[in-house]
PDB file of N, CA and C in Angstrom:
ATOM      1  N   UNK A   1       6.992 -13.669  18.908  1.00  0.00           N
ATOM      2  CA  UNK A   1       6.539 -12.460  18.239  1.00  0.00           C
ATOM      3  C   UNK A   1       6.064 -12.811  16.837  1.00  0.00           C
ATOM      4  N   UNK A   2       4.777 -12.489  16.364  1.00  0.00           N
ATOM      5  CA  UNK A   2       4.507 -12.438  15.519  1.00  0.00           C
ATOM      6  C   UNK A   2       4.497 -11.397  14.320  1.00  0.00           C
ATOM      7  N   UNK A   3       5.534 -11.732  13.269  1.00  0.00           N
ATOM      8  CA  UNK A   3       5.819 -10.539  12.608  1.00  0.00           C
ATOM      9  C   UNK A   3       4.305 -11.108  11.509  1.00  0.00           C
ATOM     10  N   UNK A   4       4.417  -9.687  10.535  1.00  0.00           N
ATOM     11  CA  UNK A   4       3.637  -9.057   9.412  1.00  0.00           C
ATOM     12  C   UNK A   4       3.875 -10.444   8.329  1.00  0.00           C
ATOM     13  N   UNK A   5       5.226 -10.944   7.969  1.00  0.00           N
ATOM     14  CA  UNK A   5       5.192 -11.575   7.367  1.00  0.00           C
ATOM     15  C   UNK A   5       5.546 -13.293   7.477  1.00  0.00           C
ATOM     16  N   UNK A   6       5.497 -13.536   8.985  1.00  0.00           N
ATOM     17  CA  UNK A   6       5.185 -15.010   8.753  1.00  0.00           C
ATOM     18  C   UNK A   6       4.067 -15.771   8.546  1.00  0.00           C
ATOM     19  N   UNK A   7       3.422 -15.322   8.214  1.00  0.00           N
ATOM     20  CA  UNK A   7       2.310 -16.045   7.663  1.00  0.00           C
ATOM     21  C   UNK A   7       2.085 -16.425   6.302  1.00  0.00           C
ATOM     22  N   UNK A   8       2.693 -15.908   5.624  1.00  0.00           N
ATOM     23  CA  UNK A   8       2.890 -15.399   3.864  1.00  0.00           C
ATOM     24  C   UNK A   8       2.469 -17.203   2.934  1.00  0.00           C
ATOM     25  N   UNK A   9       1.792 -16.934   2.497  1.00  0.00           N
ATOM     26  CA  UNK A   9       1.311 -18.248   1.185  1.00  0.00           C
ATOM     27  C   UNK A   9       3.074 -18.431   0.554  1.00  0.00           C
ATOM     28  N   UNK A  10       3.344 -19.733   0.138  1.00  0.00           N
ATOM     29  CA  UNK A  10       4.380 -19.876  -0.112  1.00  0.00           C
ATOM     30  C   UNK A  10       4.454 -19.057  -1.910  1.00  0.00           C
ATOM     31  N   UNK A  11       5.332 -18.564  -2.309  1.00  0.00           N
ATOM     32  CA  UNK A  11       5.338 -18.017  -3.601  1.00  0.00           C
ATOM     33  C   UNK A  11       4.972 -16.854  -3.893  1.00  0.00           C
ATOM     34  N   UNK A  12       4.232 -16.181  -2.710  1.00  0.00           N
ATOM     35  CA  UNK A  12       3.963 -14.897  -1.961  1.00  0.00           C
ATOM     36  C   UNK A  12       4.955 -13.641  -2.178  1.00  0.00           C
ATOM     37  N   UNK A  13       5.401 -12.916  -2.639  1.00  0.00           N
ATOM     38  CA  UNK A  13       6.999 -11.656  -2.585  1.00  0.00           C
ATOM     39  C   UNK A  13       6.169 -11.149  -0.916  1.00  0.00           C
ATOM     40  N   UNK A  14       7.247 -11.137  -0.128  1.00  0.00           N
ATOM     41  CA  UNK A  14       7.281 -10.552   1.075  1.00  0.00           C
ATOM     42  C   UNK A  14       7.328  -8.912   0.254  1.00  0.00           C
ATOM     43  N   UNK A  15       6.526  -7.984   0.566  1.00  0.00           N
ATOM     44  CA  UNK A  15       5.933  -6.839   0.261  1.00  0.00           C
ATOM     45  C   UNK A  15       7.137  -5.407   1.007  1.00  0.00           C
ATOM     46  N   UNK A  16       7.660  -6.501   2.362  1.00  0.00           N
ATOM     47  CA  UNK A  16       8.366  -5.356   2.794  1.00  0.00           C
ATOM     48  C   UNK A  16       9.794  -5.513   2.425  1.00  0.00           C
ATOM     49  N   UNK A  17      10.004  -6.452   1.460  1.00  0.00           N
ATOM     50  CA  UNK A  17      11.069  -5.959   0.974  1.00  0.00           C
ATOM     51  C   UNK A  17      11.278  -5.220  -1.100  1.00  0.00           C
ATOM     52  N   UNK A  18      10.120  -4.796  -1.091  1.00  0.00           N
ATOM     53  CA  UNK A  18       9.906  -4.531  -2.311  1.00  0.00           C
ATOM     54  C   UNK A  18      10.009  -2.981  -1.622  1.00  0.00           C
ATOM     55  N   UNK A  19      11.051  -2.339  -3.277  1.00  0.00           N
ATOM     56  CA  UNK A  19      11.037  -1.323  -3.326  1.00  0.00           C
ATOM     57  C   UNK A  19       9.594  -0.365  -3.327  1.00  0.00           C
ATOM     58  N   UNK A  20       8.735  -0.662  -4.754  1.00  0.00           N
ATOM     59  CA  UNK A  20       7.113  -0.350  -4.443  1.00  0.00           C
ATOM     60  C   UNK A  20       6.342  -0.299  -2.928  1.00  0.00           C
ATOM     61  N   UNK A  21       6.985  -0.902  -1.858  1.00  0.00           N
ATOM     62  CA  UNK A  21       5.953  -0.840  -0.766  1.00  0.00           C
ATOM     63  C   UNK A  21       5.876   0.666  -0.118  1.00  0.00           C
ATOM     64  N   UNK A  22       4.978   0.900   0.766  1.00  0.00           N
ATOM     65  CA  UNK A  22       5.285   2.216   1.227  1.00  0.00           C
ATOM     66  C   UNK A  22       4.262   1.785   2.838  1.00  0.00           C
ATOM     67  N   UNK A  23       4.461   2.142   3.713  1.00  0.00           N
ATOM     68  CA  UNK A  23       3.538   2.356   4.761  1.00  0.00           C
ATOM     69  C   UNK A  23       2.667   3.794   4.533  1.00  0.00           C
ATOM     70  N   UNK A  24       1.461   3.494   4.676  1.00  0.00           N
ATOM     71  CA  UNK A  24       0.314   4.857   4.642  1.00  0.00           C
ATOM     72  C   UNK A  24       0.445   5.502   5.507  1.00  0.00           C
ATOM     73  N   UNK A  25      -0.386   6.982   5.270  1.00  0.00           N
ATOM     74  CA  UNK A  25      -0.576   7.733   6.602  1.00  0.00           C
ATOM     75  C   UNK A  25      -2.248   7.331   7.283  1.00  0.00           C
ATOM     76  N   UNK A  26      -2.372   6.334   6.161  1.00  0.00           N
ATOM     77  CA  UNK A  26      -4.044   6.179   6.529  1.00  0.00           C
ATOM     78  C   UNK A  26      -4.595   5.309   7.818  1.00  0.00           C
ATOM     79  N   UNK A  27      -4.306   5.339   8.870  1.00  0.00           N
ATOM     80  CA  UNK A  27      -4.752   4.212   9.605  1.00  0.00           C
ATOM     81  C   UNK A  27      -5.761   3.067   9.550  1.00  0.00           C
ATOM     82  N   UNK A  28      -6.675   3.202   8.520  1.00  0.00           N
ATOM     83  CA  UNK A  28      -7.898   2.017   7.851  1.00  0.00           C
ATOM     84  C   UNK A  28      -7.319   1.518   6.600  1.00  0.00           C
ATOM     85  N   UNK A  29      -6.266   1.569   6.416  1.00  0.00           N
ATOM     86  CA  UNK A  29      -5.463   1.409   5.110  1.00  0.00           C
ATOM     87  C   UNK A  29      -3.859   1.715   5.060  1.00  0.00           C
ATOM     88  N   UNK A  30      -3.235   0.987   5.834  1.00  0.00           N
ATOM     89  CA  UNK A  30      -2.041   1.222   6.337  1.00  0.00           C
ATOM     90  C   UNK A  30      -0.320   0.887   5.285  1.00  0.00           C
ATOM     91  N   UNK A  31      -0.985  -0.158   4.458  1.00  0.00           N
ATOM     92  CA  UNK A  31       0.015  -0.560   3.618  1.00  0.00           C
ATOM     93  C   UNK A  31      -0.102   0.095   1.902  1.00  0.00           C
ATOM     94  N   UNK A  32       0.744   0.195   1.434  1.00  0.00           N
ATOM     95  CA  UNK A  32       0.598   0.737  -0.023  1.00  0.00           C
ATOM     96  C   UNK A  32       1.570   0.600  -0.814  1.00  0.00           C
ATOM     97  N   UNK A  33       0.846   0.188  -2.041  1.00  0.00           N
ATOM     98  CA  UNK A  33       1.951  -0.166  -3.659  1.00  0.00           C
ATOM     99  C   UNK A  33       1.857   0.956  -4.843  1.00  0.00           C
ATOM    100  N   UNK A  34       3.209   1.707  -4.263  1.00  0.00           N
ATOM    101  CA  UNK A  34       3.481   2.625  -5.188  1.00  0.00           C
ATOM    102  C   UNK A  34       2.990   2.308  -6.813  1.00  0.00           C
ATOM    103  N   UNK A  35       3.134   1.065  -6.927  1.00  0.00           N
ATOM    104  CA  UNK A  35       3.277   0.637  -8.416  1.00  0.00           C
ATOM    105  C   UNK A  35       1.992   0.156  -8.651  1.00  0.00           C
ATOM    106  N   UNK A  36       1.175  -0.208  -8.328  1.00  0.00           N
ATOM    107  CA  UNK A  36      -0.038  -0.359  -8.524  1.00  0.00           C
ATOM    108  C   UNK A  36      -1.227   0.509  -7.946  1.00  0.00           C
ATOM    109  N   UNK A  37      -0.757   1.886  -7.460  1.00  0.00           N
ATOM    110  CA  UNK A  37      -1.671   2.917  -7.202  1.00  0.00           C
ATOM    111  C   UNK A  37      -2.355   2.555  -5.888  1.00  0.00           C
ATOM    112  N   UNK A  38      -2.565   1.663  -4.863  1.00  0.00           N
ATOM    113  CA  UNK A  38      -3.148   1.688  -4.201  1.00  0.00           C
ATOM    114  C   UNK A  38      -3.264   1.487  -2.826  1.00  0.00           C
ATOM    115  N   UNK A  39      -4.058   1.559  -1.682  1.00  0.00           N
ATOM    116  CA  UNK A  39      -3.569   1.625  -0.159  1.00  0.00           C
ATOM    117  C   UNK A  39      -4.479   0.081  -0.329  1.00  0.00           C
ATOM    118  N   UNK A  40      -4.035  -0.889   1.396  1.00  0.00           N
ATOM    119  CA  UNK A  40      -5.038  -2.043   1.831  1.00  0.00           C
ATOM    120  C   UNK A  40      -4.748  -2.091   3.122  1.00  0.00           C
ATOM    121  N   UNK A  41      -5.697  -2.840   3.609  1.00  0.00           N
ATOM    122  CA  UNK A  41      -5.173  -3.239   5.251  1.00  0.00           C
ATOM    123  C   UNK A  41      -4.747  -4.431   5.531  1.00  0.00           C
ATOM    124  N   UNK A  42      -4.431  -5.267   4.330  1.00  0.00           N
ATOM    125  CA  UNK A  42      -3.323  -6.292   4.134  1.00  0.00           C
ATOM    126  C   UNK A  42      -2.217  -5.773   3.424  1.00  0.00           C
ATOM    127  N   UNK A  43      -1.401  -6.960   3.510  1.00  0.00           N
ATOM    128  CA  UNK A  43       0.016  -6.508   2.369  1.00  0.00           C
ATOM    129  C   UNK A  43      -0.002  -6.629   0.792  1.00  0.00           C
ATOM    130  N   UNK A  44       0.168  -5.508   0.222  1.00  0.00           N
ATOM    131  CA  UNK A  44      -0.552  -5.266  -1.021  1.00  0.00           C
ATOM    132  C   UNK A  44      -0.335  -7.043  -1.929  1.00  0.00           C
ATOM    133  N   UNK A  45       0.870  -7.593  -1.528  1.00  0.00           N
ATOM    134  CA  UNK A  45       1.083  -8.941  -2.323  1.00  0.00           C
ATOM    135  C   UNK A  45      -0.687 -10.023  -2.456  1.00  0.00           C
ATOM    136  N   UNK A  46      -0.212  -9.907  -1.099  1.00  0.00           N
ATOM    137  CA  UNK A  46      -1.719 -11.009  -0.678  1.00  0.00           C
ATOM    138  C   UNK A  46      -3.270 -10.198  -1.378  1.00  0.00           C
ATOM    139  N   UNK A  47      -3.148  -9.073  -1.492  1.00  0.00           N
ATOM    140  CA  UNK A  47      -4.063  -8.378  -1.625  1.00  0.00           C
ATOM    141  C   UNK A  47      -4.639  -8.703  -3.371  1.00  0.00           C
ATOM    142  N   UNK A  48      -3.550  -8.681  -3.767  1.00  0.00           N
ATOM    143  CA  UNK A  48      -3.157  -8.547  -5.105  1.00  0.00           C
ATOM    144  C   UNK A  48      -3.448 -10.457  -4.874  1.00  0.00           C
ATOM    145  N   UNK A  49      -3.261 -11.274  -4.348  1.00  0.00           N
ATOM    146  CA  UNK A  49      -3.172 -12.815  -4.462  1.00  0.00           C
ATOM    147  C   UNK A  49      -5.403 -13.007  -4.237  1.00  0.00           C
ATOM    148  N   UNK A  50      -5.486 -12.036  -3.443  1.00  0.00           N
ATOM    149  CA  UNK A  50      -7.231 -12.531  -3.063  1.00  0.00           C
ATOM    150  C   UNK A  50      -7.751 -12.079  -4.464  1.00  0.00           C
ATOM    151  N   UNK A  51      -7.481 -11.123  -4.769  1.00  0.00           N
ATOM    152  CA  UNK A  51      -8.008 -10.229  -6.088  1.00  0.00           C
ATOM    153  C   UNK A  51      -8.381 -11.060  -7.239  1.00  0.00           C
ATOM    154  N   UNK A  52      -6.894 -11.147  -7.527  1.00  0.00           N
ATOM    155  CA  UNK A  52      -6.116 -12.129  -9.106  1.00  0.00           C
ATOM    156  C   UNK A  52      -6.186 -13.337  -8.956  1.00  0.00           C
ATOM    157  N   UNK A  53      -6.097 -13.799  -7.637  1.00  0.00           N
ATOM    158  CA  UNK A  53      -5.635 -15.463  -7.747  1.00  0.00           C
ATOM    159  C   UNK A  53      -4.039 -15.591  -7.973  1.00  0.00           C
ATOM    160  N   UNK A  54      -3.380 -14.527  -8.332  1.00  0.00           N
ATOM    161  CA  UNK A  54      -2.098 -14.692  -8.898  1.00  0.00           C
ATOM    162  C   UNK A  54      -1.157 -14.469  -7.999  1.00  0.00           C
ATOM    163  N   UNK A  55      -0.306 -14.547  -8.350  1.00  0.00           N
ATOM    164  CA  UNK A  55       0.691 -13.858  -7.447  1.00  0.00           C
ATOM    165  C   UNK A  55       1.556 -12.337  -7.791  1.00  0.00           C
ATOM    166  N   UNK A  56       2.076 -11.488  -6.761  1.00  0.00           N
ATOM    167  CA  UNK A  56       2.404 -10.295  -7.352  1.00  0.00           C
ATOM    168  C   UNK A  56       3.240 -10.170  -8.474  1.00  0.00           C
ATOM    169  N   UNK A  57       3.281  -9.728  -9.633  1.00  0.00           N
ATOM    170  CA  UNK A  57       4.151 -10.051 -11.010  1.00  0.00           C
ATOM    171  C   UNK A  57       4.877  -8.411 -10.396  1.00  0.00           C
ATOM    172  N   UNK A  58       4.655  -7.639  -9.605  1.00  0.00           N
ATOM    173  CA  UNK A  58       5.486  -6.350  -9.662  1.00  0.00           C
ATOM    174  C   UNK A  58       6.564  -6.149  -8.734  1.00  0.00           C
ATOM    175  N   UNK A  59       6.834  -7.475  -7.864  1.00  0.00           N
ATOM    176  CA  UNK A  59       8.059  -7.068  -6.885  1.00  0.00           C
ATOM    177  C   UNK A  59       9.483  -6.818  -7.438  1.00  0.00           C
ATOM    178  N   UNK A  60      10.001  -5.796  -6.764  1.00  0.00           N
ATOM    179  CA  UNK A  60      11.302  -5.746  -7.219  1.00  0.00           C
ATOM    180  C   UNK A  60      11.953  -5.084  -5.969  1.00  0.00           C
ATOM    181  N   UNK A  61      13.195  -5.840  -5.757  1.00  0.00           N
ATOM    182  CA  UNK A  61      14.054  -6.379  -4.362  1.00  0.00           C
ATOM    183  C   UNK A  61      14.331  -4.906  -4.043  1.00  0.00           C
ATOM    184  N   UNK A  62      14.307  -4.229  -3.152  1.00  0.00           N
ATOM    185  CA  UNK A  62      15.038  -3.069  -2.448  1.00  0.00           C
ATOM    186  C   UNK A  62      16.559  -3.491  -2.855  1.00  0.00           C
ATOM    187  N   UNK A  63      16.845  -2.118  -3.124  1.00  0.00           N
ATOM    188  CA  UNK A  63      18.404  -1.668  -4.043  1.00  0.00           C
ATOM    189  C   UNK A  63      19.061  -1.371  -2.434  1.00  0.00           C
ATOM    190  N   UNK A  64      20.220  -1.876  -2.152  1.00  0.00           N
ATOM    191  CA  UNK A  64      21.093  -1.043  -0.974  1.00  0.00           C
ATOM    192  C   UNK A  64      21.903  -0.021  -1.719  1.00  0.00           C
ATOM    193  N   UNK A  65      21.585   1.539  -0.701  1.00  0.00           N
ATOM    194  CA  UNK A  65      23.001   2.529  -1.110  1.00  0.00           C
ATOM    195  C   UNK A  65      24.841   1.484  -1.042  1.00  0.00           C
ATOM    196  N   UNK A  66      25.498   2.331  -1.941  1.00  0.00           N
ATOM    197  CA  UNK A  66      26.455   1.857  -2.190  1.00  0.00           C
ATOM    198  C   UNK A  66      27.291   1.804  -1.051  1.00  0.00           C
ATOM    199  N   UNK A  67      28.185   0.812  -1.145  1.00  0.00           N
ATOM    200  CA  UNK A  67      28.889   0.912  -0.510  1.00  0.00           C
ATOM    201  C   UNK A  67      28.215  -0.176   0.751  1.00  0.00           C
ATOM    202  N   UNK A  68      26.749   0.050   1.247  1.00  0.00           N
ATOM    203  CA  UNK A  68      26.266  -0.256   2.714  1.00  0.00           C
ATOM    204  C   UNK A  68      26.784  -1.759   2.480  1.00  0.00           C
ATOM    205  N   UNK A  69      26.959  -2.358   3.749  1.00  0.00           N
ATOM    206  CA  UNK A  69      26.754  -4.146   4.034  1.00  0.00           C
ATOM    207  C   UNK A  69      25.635  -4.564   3.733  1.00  0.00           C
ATOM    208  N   UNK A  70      25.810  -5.885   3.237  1.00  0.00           N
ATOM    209  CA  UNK A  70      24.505  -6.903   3.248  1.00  0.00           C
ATOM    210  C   UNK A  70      23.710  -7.147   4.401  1.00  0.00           C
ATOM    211  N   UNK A  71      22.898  -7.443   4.535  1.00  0.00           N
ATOM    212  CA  UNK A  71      22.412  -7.979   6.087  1.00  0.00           C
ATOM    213  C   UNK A  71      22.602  -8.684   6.709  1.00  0.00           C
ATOM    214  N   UNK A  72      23.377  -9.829   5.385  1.00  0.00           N
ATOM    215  CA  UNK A  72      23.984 -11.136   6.049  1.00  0.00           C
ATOM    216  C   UNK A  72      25.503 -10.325   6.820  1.00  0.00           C
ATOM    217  N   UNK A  73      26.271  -9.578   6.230  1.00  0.00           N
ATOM    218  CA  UNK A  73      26.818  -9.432   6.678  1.00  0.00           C
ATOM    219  C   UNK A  73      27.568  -8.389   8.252  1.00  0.00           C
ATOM    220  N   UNK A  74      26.188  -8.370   8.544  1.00  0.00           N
ATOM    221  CA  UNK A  74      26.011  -6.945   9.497  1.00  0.00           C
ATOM    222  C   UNK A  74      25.357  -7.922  11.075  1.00  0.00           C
ATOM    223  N   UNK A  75      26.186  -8.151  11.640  1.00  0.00           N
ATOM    224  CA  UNK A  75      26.588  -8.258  13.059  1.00  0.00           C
ATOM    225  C   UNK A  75      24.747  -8.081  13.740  1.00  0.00           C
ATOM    226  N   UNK A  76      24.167  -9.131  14.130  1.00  0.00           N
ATOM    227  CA  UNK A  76      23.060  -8.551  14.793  1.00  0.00           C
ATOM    228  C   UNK A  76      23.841  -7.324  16.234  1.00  0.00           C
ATOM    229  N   UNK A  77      22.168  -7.269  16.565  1.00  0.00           N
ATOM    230  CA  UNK A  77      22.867  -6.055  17.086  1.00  0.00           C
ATOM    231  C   UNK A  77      21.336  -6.179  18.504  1.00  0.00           C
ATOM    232  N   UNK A  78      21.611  -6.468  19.672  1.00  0.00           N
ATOM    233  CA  UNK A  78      20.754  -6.549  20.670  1.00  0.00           C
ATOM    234  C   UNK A  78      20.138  -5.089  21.526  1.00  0.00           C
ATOM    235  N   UNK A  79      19.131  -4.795  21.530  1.00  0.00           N
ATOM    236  CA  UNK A  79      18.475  -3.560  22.248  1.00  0.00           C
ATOM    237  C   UNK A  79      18.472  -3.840  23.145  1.00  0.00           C
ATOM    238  N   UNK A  80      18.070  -3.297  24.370  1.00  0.00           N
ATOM    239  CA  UNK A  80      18.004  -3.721  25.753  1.00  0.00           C
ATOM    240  C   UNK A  80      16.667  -2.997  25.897  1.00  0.00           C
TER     241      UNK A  80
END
């Protein structure tokens, strides 16, 4: 399976774990950065990497509600 983010340039912020990310309602423009105002049909990081040349200077890690487990610490869990 090919996820969204294995492909990522090394030094890249994976986008879906930034608080700023949002999924669109736009289907020609599906991904979006709260923090930089705008929708793409890449992940706003890379988007922001073709643009600038740079890399995203605005990620910031998704906060867990209190109390929740880490991910490391949370039991995968198999669908059928």
């Amino acid at each position: 399976m090919n996820t969204p983010t294995s492909n990522l340039p090394e030094g890249v912020p994976n986008c879906w774990q930034c608080r700023h990310f949002a999924v669109s309602w736009d289907p020609k423009m599906p991904y979006q950065c709260k923090l930089m105002g705008f929708k793409s049909r890449i992940t706003p990081s890379l988007e922001v990497l073709r643009a600038d040349g740079a890399r995203c200077r605005g990620f910031l890690p998704k906060s867990l509600p209190a109390g929740a487990p880490s991910e490391a610490a949370t039991p995968a869990r198999k669908f059928a």
